[in-house]
PDB file of N, CA and C in Angstrom:
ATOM      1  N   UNK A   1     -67.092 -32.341  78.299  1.00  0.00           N
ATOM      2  CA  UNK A   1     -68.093 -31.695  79.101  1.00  0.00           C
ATOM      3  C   UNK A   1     -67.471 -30.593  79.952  1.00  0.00           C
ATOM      4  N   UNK A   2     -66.212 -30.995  80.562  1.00  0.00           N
ATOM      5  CA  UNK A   2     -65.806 -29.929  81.723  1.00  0.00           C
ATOM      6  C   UNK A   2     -65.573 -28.686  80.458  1.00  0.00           C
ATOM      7  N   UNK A   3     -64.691 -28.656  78.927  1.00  0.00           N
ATOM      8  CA  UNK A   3     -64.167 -27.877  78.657  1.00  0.00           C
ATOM      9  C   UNK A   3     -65.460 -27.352  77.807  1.00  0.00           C
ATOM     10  N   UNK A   4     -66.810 -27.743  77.310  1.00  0.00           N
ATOM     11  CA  UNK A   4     -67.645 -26.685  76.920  1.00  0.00           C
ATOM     12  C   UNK A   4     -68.379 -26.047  78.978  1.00  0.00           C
ATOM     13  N   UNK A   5     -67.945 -26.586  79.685  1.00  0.00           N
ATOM     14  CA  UNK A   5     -69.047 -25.941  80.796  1.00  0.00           C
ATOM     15  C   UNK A   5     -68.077 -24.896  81.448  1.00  0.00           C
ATOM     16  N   UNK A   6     -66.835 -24.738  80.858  1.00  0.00           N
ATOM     17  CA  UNK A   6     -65.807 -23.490  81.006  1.00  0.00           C
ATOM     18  C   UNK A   6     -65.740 -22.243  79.828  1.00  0.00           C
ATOM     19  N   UNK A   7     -65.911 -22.863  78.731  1.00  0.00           N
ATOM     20  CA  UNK A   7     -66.224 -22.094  77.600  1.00  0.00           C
ATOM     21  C   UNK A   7     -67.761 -21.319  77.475  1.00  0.00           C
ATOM     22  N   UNK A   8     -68.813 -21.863  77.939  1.00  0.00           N
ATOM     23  CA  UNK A   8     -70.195 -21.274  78.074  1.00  0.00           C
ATOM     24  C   UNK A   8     -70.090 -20.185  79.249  1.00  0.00           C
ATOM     25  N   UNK A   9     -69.670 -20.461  80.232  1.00  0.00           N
ATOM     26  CA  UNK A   9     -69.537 -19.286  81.560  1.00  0.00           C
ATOM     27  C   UNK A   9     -68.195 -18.225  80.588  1.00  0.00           C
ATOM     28  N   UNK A  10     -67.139 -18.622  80.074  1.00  0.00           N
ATOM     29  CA  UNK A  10     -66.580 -17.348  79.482  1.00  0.00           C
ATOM     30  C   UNK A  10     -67.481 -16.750  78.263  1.00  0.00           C
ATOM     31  N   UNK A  11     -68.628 -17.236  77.548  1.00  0.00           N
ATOM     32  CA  UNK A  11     -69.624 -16.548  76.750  1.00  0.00           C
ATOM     33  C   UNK A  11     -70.205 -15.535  77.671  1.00  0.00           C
ATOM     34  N   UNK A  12     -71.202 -16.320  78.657  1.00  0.00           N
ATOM     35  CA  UNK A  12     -71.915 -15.337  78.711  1.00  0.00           C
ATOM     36  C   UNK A  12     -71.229 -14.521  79.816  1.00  0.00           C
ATOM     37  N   UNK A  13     -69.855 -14.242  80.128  1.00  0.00           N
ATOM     38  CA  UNK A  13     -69.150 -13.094  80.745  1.00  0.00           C
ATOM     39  C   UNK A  13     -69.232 -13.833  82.367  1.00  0.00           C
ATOM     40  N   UNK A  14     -69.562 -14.393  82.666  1.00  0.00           N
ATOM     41  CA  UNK A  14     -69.335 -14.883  84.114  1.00  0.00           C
ATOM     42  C   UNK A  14     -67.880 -14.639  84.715  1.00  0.00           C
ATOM     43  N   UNK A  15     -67.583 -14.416  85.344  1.00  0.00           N
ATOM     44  CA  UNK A  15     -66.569 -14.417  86.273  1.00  0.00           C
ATOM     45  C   UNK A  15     -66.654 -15.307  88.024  1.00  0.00           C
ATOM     46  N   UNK A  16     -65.774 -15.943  88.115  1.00  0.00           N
ATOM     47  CA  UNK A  16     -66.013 -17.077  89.267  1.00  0.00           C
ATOM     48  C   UNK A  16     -65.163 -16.314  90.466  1.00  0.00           C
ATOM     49  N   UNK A  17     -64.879 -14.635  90.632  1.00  0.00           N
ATOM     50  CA  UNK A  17     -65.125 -13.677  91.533  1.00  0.00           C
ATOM     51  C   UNK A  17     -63.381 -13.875  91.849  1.00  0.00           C
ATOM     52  N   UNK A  18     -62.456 -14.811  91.518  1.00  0.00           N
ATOM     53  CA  UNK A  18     -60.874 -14.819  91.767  1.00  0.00           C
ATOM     54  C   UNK A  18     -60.262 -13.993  91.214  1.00  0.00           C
ATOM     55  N   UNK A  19     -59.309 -13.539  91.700  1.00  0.00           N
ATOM     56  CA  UNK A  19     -58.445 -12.387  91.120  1.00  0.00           C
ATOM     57  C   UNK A  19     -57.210 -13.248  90.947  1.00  0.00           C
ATOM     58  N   UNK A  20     -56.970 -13.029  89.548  1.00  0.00           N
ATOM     59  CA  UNK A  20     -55.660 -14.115  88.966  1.00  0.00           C
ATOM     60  C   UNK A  20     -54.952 -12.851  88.569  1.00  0.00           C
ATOM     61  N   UNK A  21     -53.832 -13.124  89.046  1.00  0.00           N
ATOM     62  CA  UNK A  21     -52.842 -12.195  88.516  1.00  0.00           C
ATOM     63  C   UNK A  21     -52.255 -12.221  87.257  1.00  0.00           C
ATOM     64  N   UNK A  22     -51.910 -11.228  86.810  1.00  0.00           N
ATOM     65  CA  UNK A  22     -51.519 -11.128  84.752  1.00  0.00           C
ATOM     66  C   UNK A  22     -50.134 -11.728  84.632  1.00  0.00           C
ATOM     67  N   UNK A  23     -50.468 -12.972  84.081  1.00  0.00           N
ATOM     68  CA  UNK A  23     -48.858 -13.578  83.447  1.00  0.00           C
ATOM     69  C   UNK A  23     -48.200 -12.910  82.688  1.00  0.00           C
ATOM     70  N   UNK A  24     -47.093 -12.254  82.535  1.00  0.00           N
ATOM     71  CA  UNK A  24     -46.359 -11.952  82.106  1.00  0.00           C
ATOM     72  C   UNK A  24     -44.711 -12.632  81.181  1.00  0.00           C
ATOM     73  N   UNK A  25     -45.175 -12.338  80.133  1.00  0.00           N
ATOM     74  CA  UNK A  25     -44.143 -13.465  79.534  1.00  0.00           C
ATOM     75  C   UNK A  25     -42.793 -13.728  79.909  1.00  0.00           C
ATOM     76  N   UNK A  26     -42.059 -14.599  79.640  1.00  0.00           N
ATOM     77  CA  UNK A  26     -40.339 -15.079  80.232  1.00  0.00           C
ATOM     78  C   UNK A  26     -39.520 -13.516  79.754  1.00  0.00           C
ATOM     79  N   UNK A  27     -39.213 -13.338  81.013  1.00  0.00           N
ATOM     80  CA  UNK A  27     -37.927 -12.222  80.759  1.00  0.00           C
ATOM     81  C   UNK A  27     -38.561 -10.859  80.006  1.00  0.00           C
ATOM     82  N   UNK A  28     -39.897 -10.675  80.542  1.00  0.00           N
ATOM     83  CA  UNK A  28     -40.184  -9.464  80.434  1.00  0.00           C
ATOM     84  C   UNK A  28     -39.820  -8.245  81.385  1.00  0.00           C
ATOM     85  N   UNK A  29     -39.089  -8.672  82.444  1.00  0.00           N
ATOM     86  CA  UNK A  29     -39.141  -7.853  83.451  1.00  0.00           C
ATOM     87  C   UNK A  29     -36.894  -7.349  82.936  1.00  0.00           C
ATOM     88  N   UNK A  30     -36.703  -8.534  82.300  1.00  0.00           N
ATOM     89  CA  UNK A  30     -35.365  -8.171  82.335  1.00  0.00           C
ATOM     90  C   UNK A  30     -35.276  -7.253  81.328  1.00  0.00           C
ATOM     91  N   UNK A  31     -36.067  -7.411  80.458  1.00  0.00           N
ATOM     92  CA  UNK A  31     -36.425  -6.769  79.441  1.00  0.00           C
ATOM     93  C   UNK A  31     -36.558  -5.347  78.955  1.00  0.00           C
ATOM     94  N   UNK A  32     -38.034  -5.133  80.045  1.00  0.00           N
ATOM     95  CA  UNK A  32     -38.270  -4.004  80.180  1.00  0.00           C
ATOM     96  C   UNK A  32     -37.130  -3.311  81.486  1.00  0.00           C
ATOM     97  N   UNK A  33     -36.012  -3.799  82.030  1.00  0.00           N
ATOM     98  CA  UNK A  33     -35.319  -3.105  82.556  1.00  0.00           C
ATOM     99  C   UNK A  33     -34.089  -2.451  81.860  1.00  0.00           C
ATOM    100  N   UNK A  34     -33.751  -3.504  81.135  1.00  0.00           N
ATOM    101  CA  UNK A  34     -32.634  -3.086  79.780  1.00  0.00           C
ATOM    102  C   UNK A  34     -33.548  -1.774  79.261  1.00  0.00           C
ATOM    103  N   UNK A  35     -34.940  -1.879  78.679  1.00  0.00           N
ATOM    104  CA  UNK A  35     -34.617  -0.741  77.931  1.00  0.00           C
ATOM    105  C   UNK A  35     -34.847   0.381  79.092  1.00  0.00           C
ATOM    106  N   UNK A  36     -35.357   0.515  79.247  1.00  0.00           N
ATOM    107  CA  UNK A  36     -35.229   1.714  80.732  1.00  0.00           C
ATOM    108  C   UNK A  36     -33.998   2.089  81.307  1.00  0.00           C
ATOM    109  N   UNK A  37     -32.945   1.027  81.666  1.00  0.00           N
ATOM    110  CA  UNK A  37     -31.500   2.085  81.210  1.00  0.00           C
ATOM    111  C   UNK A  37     -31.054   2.584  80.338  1.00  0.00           C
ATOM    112  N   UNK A  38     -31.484   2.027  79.157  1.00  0.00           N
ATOM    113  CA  UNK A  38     -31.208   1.936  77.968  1.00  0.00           C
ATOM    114  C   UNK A  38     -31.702   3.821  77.603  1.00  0.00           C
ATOM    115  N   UNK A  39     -32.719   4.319  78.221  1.00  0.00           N
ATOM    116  CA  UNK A  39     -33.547   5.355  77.924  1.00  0.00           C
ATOM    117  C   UNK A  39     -32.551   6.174  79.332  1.00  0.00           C
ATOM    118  N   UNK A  40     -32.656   6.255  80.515  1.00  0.00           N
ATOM    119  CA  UNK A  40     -32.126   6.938  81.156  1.00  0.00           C
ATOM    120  C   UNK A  40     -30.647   7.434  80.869  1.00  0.00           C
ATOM    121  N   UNK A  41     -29.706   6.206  80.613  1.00  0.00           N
ATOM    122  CA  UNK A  41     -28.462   6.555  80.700  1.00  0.00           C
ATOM    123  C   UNK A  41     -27.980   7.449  78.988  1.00  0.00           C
ATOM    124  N   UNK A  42     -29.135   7.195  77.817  1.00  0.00           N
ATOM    125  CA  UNK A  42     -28.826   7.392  76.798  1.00  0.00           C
ATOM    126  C   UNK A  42     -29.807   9.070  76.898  1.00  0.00           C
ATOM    127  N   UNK A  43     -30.500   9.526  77.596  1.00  0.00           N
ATOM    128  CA  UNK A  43     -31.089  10.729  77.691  1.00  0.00           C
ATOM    129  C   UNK A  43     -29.592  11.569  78.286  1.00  0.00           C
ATOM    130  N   UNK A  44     -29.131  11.041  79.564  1.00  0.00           N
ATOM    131  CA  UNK A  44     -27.921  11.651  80.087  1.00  0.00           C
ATOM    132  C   UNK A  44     -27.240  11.913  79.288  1.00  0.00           C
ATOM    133  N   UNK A  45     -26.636  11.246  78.421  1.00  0.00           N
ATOM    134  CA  UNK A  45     -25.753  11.231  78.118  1.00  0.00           C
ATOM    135  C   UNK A  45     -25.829  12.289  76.044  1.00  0.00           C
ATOM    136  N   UNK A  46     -27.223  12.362  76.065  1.00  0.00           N
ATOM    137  CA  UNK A  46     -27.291  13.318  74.826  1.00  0.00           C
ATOM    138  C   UNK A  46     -27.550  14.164  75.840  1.00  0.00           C
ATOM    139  N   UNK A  47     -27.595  15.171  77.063  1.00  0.00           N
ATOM    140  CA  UNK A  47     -27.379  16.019  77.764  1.00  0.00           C
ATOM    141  C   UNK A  47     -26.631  16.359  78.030  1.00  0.00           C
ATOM    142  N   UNK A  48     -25.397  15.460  78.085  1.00  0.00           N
ATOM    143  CA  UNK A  48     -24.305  15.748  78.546  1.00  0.00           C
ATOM    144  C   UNK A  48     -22.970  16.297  77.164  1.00  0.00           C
ATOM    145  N   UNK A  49     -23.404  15.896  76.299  1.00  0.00           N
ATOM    146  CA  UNK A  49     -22.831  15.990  75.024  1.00  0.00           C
ATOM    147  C   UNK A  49     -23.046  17.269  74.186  1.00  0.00           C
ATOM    148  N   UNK A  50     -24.443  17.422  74.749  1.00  0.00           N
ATOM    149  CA  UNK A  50     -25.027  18.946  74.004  1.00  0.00           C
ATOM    150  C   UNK A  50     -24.174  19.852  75.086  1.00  0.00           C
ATOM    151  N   UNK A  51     -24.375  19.314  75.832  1.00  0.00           N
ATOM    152  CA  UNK A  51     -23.811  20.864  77.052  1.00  0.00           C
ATOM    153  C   UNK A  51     -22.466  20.841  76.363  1.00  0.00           C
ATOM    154  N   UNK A  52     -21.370  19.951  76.151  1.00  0.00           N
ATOM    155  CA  UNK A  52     -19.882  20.225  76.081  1.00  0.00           C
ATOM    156  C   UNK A  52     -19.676  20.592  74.652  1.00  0.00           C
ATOM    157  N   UNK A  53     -20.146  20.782  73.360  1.00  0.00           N
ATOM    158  CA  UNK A  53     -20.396  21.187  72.072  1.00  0.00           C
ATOM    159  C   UNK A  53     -20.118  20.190  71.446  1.00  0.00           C
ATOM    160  N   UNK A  54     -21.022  19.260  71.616  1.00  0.00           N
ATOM    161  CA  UNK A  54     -20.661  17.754  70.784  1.00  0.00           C
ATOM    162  C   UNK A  54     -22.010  17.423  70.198  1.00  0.00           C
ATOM    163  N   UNK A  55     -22.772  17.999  69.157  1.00  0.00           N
ATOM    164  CA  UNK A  55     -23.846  18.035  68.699  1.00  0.00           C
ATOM    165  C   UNK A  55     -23.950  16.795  68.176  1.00  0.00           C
ATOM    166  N   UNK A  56     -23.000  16.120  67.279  1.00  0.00           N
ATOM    167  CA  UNK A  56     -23.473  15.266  66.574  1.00  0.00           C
ATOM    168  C   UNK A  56     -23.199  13.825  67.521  1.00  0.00           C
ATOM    169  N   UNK A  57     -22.580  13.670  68.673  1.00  0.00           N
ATOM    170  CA  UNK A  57     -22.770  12.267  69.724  1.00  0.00           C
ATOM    171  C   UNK A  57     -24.186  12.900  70.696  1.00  0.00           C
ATOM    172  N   UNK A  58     -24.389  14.125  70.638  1.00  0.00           N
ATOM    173  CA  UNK A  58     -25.937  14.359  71.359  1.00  0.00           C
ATOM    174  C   UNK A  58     -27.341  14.147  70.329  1.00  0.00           C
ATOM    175  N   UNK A  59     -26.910  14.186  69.119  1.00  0.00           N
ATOM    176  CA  UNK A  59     -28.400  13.564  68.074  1.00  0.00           C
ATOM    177  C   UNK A  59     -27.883  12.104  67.754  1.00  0.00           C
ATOM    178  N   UNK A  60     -26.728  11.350  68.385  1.00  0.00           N
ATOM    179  CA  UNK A  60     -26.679   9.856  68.232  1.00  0.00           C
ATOM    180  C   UNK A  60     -27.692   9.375  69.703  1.00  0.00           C
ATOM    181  N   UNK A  61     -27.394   9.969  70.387  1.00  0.00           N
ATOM    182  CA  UNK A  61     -27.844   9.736  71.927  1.00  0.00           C
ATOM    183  C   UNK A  61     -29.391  10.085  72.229  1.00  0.00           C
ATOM    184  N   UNK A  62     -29.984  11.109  71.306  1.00  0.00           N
ATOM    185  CA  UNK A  62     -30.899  11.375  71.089  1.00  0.00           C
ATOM    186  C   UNK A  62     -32.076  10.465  70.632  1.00  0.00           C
ATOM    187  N   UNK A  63     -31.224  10.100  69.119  1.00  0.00           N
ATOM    188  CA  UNK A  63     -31.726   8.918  68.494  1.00  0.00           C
ATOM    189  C   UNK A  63     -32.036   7.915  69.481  1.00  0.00           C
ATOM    190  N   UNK A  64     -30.892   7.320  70.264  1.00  0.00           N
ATOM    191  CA  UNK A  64     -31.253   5.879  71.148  1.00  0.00           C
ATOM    192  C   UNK A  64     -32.385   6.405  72.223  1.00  0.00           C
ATOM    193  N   UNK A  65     -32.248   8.025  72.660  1.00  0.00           N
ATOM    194  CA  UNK A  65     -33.659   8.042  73.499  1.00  0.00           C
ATOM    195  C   UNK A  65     -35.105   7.863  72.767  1.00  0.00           C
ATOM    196  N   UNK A  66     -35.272   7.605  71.534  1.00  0.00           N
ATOM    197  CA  UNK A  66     -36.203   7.648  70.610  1.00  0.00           C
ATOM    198  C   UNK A  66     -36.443   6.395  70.642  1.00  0.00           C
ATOM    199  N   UNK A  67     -35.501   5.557  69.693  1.00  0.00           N
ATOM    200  CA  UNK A  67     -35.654   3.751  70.149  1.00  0.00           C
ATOM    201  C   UNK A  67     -36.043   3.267  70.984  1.00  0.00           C
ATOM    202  N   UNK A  68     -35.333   3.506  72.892  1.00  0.00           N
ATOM    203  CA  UNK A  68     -35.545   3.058  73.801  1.00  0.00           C
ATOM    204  C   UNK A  68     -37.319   3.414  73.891  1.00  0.00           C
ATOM    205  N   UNK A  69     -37.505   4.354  73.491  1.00  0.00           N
ATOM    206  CA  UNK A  69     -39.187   4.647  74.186  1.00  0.00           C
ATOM    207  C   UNK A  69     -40.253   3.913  73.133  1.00  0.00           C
ATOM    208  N   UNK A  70     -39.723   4.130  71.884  1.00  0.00           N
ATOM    209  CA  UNK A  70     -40.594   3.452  71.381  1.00  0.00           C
ATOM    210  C   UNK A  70     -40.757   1.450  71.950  1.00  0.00           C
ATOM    211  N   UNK A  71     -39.098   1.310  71.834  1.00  0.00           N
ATOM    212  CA  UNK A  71     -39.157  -0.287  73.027  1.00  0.00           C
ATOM    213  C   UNK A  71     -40.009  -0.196  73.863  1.00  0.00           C
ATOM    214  N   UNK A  72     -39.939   0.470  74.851  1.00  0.00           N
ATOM    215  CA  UNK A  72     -41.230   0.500  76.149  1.00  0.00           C
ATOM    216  C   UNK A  72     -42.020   0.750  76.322  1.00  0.00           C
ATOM    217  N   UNK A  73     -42.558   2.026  75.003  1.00  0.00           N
ATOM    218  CA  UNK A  73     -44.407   1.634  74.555  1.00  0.00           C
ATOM    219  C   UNK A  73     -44.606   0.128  73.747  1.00  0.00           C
ATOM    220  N   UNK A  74     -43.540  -0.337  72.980  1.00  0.00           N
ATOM    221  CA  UNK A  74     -43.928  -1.613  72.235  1.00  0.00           C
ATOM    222  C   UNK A  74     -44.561  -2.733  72.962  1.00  0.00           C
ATOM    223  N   UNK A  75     -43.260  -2.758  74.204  1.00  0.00           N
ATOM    224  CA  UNK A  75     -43.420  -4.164  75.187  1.00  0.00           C
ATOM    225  C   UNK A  75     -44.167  -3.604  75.991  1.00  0.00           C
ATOM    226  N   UNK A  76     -44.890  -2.490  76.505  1.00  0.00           N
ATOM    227  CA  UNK A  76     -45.948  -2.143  77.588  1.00  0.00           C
ATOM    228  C   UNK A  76     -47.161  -3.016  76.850  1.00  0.00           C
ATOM    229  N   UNK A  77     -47.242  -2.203  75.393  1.00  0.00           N
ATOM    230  CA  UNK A  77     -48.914  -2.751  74.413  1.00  0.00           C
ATOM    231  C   UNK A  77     -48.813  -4.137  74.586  1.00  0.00           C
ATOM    232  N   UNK A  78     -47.667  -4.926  73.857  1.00  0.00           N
ATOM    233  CA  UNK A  78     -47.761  -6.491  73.868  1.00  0.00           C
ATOM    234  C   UNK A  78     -47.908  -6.743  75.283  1.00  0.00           C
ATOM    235  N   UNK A  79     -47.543  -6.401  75.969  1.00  0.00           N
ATOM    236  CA  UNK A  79     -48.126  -6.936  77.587  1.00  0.00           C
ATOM    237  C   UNK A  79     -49.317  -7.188  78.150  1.00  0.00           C
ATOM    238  N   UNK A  80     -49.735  -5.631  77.563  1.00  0.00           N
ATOM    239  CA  UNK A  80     -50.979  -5.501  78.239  1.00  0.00           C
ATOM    240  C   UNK A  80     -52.559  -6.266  77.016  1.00  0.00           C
ATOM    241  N   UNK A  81     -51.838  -6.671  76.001  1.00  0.00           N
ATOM    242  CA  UNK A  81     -52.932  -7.714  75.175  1.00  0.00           C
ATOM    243  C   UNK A  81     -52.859  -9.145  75.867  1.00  0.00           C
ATOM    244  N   UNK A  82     -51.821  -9.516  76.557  1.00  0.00           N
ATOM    245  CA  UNK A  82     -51.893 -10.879  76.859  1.00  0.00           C
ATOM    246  C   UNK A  82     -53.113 -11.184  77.871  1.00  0.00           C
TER     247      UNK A  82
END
């Protein structure tokens, strides 16, 4: 009884007016901090490589700024479905 009289109020859209904050899964925060250095220090550092004539460690560095972002649109989307 309690679990259809919780399931009928989430049908017809009821809300019981609490603001619950968004769980966020284990070690998402460590997560999303790895790749975010992961993106800063690897942007620097294909900046820093192009400036001194080191083209090909600035399109390796490049590359990881590509990875890292696609990481932190990945884990932003899966976040924000939970």
């Amino acid at each position: 009884m309690i679990a259809r009289r919780f399931s009928d109020r989430s049908q017809r859209g009821e809300d019981d007016g609490i603001a619950r904050p968004r769980l966020r899964p284990p070690g998402y925060y460590l997560e999303s901090a790895a790749y975010w250095l992961l993106y800063v220090v690897s942007f620097a550092a294909a900046f820093m490589h192009w400036r001194l004539g080191n083209e090909l460690l600035a399109a390796l560095c490049a590359g990881a700024v590509i990875v890292s972002v696609a990481a932190i649109a990945r884990l932003y989307r899966t976040s924000r479905a939970l």
